[in-house]
PDB file of N, CA and C in Angstrom:
ATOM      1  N   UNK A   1      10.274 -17.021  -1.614  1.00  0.00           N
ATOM      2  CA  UNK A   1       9.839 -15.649  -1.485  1.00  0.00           C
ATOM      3  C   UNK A   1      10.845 -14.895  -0.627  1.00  0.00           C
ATOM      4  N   UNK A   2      11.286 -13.819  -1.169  1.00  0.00           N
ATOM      5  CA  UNK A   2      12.240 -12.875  -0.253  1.00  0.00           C
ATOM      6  C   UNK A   2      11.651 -12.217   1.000  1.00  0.00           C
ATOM      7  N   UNK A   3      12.151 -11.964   1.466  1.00  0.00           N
ATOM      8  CA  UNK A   3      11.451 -10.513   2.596  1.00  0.00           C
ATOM      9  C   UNK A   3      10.627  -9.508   2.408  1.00  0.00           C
ATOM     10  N   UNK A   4      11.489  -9.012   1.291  1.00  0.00           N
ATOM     11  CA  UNK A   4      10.980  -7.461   0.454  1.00  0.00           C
ATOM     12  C   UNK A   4       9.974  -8.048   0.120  1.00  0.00           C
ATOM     13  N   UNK A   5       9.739  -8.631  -0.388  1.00  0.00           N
ATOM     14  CA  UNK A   5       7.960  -9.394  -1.189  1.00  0.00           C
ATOM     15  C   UNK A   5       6.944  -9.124  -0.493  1.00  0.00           C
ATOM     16  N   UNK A   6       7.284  -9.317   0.711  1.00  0.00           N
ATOM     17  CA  UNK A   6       6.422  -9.125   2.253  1.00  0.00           C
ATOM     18  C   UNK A   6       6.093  -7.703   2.531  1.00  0.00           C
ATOM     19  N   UNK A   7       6.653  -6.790   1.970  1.00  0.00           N
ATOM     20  CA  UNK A   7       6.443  -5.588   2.112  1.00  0.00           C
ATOM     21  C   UNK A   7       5.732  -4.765   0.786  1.00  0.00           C
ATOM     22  N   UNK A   8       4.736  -4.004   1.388  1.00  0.00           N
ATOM     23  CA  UNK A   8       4.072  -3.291   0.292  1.00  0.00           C
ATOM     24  C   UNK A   8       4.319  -1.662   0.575  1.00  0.00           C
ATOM     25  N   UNK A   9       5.151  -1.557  -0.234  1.00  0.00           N
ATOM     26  CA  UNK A   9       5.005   0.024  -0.709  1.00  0.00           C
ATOM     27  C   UNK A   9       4.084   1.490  -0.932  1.00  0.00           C
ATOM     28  N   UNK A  10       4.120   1.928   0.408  1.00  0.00           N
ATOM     29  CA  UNK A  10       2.714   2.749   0.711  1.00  0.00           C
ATOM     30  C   UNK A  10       3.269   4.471   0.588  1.00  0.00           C
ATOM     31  N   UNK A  11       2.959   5.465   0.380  1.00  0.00           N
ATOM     32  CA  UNK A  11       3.097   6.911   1.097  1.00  0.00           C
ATOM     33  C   UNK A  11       1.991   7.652   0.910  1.00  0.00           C
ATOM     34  N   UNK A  12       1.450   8.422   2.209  1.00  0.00           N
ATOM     35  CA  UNK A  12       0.408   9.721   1.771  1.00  0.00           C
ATOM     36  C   UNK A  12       0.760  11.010   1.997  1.00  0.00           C
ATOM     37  N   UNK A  13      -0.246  11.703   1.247  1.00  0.00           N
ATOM     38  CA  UNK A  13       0.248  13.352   0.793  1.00  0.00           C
ATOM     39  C   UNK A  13      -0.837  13.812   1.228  1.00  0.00           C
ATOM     40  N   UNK A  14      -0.696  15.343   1.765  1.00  0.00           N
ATOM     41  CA  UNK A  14      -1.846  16.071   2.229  1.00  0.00           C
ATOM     42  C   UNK A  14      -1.917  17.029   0.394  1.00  0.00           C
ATOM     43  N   UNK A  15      -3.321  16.777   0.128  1.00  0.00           N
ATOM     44  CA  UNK A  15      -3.556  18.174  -0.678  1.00  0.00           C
ATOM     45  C   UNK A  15      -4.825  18.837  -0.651  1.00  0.00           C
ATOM     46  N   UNK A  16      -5.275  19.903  -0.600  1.00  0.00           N
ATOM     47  CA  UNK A  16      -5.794  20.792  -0.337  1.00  0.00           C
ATOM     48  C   UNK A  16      -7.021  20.286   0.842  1.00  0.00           C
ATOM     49  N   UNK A  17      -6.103  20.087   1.782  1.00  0.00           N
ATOM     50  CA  UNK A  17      -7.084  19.937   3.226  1.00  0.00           C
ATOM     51  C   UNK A  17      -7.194  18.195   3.389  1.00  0.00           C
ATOM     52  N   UNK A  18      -7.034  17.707   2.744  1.00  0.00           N
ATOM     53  CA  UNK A  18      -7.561  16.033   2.386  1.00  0.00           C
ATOM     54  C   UNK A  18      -6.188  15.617   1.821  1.00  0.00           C
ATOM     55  N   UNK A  19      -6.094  13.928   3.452  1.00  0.00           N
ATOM     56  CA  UNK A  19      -5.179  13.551   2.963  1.00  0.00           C
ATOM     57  C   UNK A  19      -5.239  12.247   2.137  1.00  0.00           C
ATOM     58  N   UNK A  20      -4.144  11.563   1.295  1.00  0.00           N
ATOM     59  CA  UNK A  20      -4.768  10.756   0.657  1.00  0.00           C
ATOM     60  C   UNK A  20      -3.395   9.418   0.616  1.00  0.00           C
ATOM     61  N   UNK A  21      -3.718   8.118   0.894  1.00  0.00           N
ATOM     62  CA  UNK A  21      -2.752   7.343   1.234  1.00  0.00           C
ATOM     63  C   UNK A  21      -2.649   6.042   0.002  1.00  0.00           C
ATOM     64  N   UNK A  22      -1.911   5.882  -0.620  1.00  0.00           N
ATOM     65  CA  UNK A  22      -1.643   5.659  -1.637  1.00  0.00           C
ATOM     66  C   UNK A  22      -0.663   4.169  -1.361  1.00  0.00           C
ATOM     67  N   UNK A  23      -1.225   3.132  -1.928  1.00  0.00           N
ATOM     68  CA  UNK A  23      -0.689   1.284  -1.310  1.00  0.00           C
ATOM     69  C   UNK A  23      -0.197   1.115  -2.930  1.00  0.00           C
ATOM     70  N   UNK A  24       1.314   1.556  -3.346  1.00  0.00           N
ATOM     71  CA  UNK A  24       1.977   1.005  -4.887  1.00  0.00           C
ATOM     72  C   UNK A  24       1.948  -0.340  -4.565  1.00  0.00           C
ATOM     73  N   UNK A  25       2.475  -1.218  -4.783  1.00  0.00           N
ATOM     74  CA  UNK A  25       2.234  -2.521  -5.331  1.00  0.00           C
ATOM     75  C   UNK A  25       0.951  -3.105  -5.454  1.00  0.00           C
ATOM     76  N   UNK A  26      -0.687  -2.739  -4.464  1.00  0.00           N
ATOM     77  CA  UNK A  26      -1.714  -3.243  -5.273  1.00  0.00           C
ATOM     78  C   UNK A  26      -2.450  -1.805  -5.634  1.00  0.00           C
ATOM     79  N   UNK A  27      -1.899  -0.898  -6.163  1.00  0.00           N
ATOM     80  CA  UNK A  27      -2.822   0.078  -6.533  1.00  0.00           C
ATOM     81  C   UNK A  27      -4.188   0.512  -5.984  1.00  0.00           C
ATOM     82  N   UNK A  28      -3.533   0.493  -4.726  1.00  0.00           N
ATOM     83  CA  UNK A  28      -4.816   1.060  -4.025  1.00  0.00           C
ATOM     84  C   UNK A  28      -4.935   2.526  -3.385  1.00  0.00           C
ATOM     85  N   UNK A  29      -5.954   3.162  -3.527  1.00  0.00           N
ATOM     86  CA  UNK A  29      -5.872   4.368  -2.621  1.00  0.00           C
ATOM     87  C   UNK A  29      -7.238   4.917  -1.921  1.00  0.00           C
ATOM     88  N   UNK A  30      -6.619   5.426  -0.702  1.00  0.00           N
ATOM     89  CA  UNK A  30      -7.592   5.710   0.205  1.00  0.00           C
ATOM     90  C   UNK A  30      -7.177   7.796   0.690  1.00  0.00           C
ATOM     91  N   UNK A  31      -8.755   7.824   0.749  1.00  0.00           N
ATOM     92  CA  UNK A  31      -8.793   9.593   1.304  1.00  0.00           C
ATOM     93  C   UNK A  31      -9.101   9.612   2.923  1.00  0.00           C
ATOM     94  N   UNK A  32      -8.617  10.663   3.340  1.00  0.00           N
ATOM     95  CA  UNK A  32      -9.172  10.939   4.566  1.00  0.00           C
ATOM     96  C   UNK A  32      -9.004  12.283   5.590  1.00  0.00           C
ATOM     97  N   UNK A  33      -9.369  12.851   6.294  1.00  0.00           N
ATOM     98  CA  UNK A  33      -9.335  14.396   6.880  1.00  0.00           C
ATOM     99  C   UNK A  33      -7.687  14.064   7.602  1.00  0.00           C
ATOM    100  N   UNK A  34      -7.272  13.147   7.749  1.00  0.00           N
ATOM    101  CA  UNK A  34      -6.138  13.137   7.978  1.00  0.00           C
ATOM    102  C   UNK A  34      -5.239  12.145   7.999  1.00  0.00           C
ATOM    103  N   UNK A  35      -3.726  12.296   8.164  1.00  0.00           N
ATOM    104  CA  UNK A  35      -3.048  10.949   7.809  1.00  0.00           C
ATOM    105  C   UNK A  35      -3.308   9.806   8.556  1.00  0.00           C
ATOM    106  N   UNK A  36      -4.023   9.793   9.764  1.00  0.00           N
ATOM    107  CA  UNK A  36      -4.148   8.505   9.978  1.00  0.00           C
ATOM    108  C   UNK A  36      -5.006   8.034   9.878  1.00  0.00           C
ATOM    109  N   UNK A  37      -6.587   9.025   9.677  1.00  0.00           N
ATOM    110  CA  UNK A  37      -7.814   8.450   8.992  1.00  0.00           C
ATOM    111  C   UNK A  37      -7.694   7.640   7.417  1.00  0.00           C
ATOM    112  N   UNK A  38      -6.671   8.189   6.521  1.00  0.00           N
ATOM    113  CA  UNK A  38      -5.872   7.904   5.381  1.00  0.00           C
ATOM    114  C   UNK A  38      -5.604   6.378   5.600  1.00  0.00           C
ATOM    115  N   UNK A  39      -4.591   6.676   6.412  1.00  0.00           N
ATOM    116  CA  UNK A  39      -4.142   5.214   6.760  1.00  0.00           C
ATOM    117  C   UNK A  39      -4.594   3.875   6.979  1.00  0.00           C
ATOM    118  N   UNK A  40      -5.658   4.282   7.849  1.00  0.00           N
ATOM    119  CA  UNK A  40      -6.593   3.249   8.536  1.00  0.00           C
ATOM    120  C   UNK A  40      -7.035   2.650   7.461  1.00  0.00           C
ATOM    121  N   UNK A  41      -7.936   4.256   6.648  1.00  0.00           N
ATOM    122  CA  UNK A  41      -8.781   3.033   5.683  1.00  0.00           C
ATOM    123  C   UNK A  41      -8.129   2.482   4.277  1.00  0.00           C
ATOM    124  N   UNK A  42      -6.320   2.724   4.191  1.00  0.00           N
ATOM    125  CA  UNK A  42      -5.357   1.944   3.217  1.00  0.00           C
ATOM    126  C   UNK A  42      -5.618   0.753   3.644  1.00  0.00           C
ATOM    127  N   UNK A  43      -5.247   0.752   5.014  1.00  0.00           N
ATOM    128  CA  UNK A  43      -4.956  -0.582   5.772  1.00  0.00           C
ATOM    129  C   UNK A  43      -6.245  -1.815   5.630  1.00  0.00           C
ATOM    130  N   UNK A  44      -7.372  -1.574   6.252  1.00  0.00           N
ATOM    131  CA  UNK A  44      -8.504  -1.674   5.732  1.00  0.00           C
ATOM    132  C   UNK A  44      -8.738  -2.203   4.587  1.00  0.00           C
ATOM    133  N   UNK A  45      -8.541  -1.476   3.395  1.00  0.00           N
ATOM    134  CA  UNK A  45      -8.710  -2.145   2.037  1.00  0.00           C
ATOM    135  C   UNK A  45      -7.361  -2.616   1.748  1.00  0.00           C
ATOM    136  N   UNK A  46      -5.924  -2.823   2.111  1.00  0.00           N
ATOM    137  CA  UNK A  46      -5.284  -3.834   2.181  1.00  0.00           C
ATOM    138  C   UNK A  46      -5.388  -4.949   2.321  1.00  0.00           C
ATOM    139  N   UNK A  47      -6.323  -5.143   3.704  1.00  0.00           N
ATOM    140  CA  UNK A  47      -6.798  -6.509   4.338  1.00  0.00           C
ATOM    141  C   UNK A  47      -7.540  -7.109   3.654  1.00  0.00           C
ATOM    142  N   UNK A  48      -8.402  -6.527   3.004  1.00  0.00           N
ATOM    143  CA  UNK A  48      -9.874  -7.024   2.420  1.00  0.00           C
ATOM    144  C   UNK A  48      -9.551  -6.988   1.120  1.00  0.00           C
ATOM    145  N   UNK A  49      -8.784  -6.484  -0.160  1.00  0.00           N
ATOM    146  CA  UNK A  49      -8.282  -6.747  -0.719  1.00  0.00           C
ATOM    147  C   UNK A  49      -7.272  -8.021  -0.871  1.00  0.00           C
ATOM    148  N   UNK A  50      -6.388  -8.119   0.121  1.00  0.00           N
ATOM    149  CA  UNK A  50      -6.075  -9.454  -0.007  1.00  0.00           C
ATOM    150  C   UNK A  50      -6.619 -10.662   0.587  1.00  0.00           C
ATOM    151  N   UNK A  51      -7.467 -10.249   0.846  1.00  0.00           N
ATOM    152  CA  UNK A  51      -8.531 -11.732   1.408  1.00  0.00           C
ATOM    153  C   UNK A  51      -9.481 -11.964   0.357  1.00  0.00           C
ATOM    154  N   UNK A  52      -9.959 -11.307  -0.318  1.00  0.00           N
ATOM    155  CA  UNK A  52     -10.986 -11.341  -1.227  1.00  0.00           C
ATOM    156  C   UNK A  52      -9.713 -12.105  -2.733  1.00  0.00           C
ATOM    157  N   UNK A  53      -8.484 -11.556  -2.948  1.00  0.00           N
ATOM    158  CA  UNK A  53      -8.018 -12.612  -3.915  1.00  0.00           C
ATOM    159  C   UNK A  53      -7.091 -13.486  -3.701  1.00  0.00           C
ATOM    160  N   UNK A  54      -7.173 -13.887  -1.940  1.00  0.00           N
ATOM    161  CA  UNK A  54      -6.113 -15.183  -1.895  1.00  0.00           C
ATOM    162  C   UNK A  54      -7.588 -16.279  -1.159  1.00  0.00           C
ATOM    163  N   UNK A  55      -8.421 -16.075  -0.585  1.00  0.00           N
ATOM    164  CA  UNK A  55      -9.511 -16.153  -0.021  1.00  0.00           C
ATOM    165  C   UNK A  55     -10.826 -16.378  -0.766  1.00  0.00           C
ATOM    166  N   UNK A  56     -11.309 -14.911  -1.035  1.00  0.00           N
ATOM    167  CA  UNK A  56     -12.548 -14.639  -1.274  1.00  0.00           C
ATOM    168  C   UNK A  56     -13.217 -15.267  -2.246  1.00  0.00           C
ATOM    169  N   UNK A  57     -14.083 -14.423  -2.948  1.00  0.00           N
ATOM    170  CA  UNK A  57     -15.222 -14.826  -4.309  1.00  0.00           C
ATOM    171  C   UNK A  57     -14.155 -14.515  -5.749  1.00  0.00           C
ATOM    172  N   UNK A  58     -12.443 -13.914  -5.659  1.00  0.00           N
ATOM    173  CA  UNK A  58     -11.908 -13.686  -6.552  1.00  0.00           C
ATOM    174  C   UNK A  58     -10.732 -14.489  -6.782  1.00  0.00           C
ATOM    175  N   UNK A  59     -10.194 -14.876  -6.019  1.00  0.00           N
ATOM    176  CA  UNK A  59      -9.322 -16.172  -5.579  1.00  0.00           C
ATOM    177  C   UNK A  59      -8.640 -16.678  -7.020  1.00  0.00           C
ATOM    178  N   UNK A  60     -10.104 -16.672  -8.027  1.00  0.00           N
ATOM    179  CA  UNK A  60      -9.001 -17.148  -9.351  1.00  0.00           C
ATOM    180  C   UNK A  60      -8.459 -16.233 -10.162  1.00  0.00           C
ATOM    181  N   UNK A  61      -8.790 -15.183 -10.077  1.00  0.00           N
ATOM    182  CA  UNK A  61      -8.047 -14.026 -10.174  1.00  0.00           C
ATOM    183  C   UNK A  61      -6.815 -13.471  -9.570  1.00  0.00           C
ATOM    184  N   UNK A  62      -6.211 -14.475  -8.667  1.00  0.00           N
ATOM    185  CA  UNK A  62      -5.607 -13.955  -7.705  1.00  0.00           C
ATOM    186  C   UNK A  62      -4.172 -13.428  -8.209  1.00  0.00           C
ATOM    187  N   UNK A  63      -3.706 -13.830  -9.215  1.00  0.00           N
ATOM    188  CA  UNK A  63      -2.377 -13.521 -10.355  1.00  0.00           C
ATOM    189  C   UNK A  63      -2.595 -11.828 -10.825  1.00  0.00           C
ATOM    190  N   UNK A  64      -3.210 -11.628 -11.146  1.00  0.00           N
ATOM    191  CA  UNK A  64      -3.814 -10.514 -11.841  1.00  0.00           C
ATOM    192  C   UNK A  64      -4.044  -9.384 -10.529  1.00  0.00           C
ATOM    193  N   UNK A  65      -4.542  -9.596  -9.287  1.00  0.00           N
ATOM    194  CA  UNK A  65      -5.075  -8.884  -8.677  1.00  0.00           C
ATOM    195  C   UNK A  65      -3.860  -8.650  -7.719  1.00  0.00           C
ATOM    196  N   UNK A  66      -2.546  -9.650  -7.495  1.00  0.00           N
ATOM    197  CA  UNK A  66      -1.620  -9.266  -6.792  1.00  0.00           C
ATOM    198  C   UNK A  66      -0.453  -8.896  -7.498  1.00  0.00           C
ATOM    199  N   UNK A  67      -0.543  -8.650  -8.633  1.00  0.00           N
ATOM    200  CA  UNK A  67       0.294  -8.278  -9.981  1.00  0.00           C
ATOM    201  C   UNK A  67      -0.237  -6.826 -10.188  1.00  0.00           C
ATOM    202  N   UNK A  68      -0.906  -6.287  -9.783  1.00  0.00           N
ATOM    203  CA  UNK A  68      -1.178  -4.766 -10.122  1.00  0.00           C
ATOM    204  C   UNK A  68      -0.534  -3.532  -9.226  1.00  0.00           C
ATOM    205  N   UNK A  69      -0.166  -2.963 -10.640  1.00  0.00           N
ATOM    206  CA  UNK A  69       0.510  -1.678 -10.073  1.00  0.00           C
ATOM    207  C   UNK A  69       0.103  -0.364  -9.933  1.00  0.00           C
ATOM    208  N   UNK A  70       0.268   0.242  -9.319  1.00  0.00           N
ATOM    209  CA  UNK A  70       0.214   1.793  -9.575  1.00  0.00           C
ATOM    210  C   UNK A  70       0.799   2.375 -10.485  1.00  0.00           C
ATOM    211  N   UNK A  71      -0.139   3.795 -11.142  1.00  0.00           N
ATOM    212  CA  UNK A  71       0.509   4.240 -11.905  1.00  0.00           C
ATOM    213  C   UNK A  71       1.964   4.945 -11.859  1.00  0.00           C
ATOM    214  N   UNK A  72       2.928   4.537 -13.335  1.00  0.00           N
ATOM    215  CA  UNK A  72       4.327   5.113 -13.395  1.00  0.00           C
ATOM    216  C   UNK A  72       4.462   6.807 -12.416  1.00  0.00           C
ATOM    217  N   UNK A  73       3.136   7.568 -12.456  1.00  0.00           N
ATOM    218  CA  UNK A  73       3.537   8.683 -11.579  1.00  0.00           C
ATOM    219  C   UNK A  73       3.602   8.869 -10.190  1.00  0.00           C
ATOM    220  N   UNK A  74       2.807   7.752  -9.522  1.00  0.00           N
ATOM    221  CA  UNK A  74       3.130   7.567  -8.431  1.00  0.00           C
ATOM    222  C   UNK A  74       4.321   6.801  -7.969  1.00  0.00           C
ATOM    223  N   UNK A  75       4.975   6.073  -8.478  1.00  0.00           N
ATOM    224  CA  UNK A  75       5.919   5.349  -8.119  1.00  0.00           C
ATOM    225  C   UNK A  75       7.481   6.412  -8.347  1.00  0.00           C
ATOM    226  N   UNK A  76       7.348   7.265  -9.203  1.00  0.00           N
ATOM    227  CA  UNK A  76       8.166   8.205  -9.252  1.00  0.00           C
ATOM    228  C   UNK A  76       8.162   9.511  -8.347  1.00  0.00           C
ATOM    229  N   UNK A  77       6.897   9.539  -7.828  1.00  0.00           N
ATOM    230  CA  UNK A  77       6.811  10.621  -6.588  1.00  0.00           C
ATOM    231  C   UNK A  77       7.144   9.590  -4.792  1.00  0.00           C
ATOM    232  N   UNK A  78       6.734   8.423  -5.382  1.00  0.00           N
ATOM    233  CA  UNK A  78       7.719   7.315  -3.932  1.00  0.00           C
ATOM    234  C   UNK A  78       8.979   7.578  -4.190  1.00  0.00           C
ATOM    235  N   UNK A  79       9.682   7.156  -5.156  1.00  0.00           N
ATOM    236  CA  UNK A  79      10.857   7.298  -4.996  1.00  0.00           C
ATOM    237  C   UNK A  79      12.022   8.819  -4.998  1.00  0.00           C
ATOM    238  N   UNK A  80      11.322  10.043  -5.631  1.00  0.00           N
ATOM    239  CA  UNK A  80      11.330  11.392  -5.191  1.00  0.00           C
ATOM    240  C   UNK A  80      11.136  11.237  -3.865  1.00  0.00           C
ATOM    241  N   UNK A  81      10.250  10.935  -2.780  1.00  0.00           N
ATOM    242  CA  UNK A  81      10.184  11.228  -1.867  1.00  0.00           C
ATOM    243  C   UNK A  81      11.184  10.523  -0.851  1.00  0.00           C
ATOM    244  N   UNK A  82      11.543   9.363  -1.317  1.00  0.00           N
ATOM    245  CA  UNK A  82      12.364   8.090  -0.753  1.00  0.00           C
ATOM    246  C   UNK A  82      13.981   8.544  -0.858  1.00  0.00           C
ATOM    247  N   UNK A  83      14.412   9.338  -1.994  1.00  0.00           N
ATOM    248  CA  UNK A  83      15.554   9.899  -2.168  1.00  0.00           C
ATOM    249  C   UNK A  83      15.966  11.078  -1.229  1.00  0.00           C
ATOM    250  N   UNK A  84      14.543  12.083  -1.244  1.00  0.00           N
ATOM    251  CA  UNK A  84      14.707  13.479  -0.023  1.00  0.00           C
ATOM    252  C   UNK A  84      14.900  12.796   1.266  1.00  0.00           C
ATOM    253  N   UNK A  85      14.046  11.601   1.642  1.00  0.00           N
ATOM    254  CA  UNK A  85      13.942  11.169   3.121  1.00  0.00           C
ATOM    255  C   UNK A  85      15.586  10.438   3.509  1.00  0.00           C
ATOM    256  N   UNK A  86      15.912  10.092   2.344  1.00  0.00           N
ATOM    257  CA  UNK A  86      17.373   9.150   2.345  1.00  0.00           C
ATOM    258  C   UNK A  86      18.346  10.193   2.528  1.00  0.00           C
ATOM    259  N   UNK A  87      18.229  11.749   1.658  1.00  0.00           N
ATOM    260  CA  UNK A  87      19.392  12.656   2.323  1.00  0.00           C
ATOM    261  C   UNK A  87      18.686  13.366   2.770  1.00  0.00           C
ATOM    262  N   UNK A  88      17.905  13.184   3.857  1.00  0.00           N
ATOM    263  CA  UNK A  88      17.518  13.972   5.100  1.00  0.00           C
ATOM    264  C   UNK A  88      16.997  15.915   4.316  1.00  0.00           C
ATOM    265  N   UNK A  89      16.310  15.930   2.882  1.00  0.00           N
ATOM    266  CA  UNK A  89      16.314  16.707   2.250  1.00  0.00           C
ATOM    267  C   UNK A  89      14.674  16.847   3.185  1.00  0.00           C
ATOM    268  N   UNK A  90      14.187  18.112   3.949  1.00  0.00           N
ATOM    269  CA  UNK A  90      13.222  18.796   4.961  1.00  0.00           C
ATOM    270  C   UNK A  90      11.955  18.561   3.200  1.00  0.00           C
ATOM    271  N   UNK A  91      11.107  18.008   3.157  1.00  0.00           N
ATOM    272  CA  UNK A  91       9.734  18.642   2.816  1.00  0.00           C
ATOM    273  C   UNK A  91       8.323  18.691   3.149  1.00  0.00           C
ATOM    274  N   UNK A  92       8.576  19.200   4.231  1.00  0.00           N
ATOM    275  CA  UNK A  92       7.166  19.182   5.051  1.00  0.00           C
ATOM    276  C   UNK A  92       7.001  17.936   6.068  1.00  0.00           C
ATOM    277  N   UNK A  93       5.712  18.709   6.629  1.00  0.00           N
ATOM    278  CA  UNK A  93       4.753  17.392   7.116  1.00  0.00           C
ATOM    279  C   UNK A  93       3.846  16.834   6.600  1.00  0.00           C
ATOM    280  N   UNK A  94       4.025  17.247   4.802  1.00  0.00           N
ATOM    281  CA  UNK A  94       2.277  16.822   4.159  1.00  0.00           C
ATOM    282  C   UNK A  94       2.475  15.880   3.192  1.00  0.00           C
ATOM    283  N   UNK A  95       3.646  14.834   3.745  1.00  0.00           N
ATOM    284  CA  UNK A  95       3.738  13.737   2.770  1.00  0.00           C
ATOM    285  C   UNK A  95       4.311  12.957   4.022  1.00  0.00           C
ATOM    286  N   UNK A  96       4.410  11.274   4.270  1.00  0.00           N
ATOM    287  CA  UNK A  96       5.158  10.176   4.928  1.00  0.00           C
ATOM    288  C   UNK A  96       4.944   9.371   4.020  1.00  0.00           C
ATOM    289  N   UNK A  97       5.774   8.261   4.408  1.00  0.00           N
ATOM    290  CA  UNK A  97       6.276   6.805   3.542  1.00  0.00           C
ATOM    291  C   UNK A  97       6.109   5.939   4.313  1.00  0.00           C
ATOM    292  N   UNK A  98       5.825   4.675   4.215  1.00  0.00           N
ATOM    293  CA  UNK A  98       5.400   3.802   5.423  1.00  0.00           C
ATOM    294  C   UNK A  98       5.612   2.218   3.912  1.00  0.00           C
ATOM    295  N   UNK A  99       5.788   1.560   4.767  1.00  0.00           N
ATOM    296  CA  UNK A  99       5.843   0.112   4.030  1.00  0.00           C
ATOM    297  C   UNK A  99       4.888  -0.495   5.169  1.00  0.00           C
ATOM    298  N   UNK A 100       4.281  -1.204   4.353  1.00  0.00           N
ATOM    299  CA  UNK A 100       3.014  -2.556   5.264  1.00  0.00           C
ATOM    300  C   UNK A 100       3.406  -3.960   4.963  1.00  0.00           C
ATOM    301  N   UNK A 101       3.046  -4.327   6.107  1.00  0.00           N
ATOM    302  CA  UNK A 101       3.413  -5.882   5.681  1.00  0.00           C
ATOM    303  C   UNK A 101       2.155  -6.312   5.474  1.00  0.00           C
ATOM    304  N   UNK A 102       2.974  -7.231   4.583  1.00  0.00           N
ATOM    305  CA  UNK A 102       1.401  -8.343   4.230  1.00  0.00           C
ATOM    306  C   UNK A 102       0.511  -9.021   5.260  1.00  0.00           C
ATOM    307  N   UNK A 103      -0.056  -9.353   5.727  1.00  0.00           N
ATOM    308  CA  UNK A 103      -1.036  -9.644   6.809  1.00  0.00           C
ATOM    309  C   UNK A 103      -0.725 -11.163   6.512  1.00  0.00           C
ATOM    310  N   UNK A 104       0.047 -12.160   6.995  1.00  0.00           N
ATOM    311  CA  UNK A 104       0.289 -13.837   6.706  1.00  0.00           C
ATOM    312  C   UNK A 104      -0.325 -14.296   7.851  1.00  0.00           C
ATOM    313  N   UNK A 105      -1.566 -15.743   7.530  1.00  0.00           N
ATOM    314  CA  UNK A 105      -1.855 -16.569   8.456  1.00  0.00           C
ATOM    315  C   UNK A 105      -1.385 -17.510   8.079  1.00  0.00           C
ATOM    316  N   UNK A 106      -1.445 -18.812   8.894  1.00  0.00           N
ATOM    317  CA  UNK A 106      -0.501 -19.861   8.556  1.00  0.00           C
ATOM    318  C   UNK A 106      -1.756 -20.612   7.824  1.00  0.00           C
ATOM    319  N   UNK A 107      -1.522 -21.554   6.868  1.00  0.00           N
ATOM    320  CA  UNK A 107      -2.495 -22.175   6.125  1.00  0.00           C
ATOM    321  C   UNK A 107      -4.093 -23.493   6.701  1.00  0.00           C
ATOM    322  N   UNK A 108      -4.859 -23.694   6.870  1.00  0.00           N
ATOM    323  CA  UNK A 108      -5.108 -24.193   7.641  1.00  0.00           C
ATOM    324  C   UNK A 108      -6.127 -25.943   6.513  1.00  0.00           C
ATOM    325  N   UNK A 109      -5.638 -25.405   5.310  1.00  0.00           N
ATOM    326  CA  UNK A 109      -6.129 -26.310   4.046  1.00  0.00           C
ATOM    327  C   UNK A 109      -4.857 -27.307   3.943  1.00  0.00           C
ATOM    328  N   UNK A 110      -5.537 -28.346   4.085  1.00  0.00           N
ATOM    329  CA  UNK A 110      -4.557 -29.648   4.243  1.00  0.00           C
ATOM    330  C   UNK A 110      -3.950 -30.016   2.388  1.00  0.00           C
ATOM    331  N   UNK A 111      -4.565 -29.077   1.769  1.00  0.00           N
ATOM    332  CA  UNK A 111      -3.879 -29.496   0.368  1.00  0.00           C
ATOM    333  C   UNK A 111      -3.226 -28.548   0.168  1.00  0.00           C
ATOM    334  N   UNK A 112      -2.206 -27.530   0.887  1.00  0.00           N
ATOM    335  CA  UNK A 112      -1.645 -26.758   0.603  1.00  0.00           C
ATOM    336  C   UNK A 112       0.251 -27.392   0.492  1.00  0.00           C
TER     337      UNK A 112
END
């Protein structure tokens, strides 16, 4: 496994009053009155999302559930936004980019 693997691809956008934080590699998204209420509860269903299919009651699903993407339009407004932030191109304060790391415990199942 590389590094980058370890990292999940996140950004949120303010629109009309409500911001909304958006996790591309498991297609997740979370709302909130602001970016870090946004955040929290990405983070949040990050955690519990990946505990529920490396872990949980979904576990055999777990191919499928860490294989999902966001849709082609969001990943093209990450990387629009990833290109302005790369030449320092000003658009607001109503969008950030953030990468998360995966949350790793060390294994504690002797058949691993």
């Amino acid at each position: 496994m590389r590094p980058g693997e370890l990292l999940l691809r996140c950004y949120a956008e303010e629109r009309m009053g409500q911001w909304q934080a958006f996790c591309l590699d498991l297609g997740l998204a979370a709302q909130g009155e602001s970016d870090a209420e946004a955040c929290g509860k990405l983070n949040a269903m990050i955690r519990e999302y990946l505990h529920d299919a490396l872990a949980g009651e979904d576990r055999e699903y777990a191919e499928y559930f860490l294989t999902r993407k966001a849709p082609l339009y969001q990943w093209v407004k990450y990387y629009l936004y990833f290109v302005m932030q790369a030449l320092h191109i000003k658009y607001g304060t109503d969008r950030i980019l953030f990468r998360k790391l995966i949350p790793l415990t060390p294994s504690t199942d002797g058949h691993v």
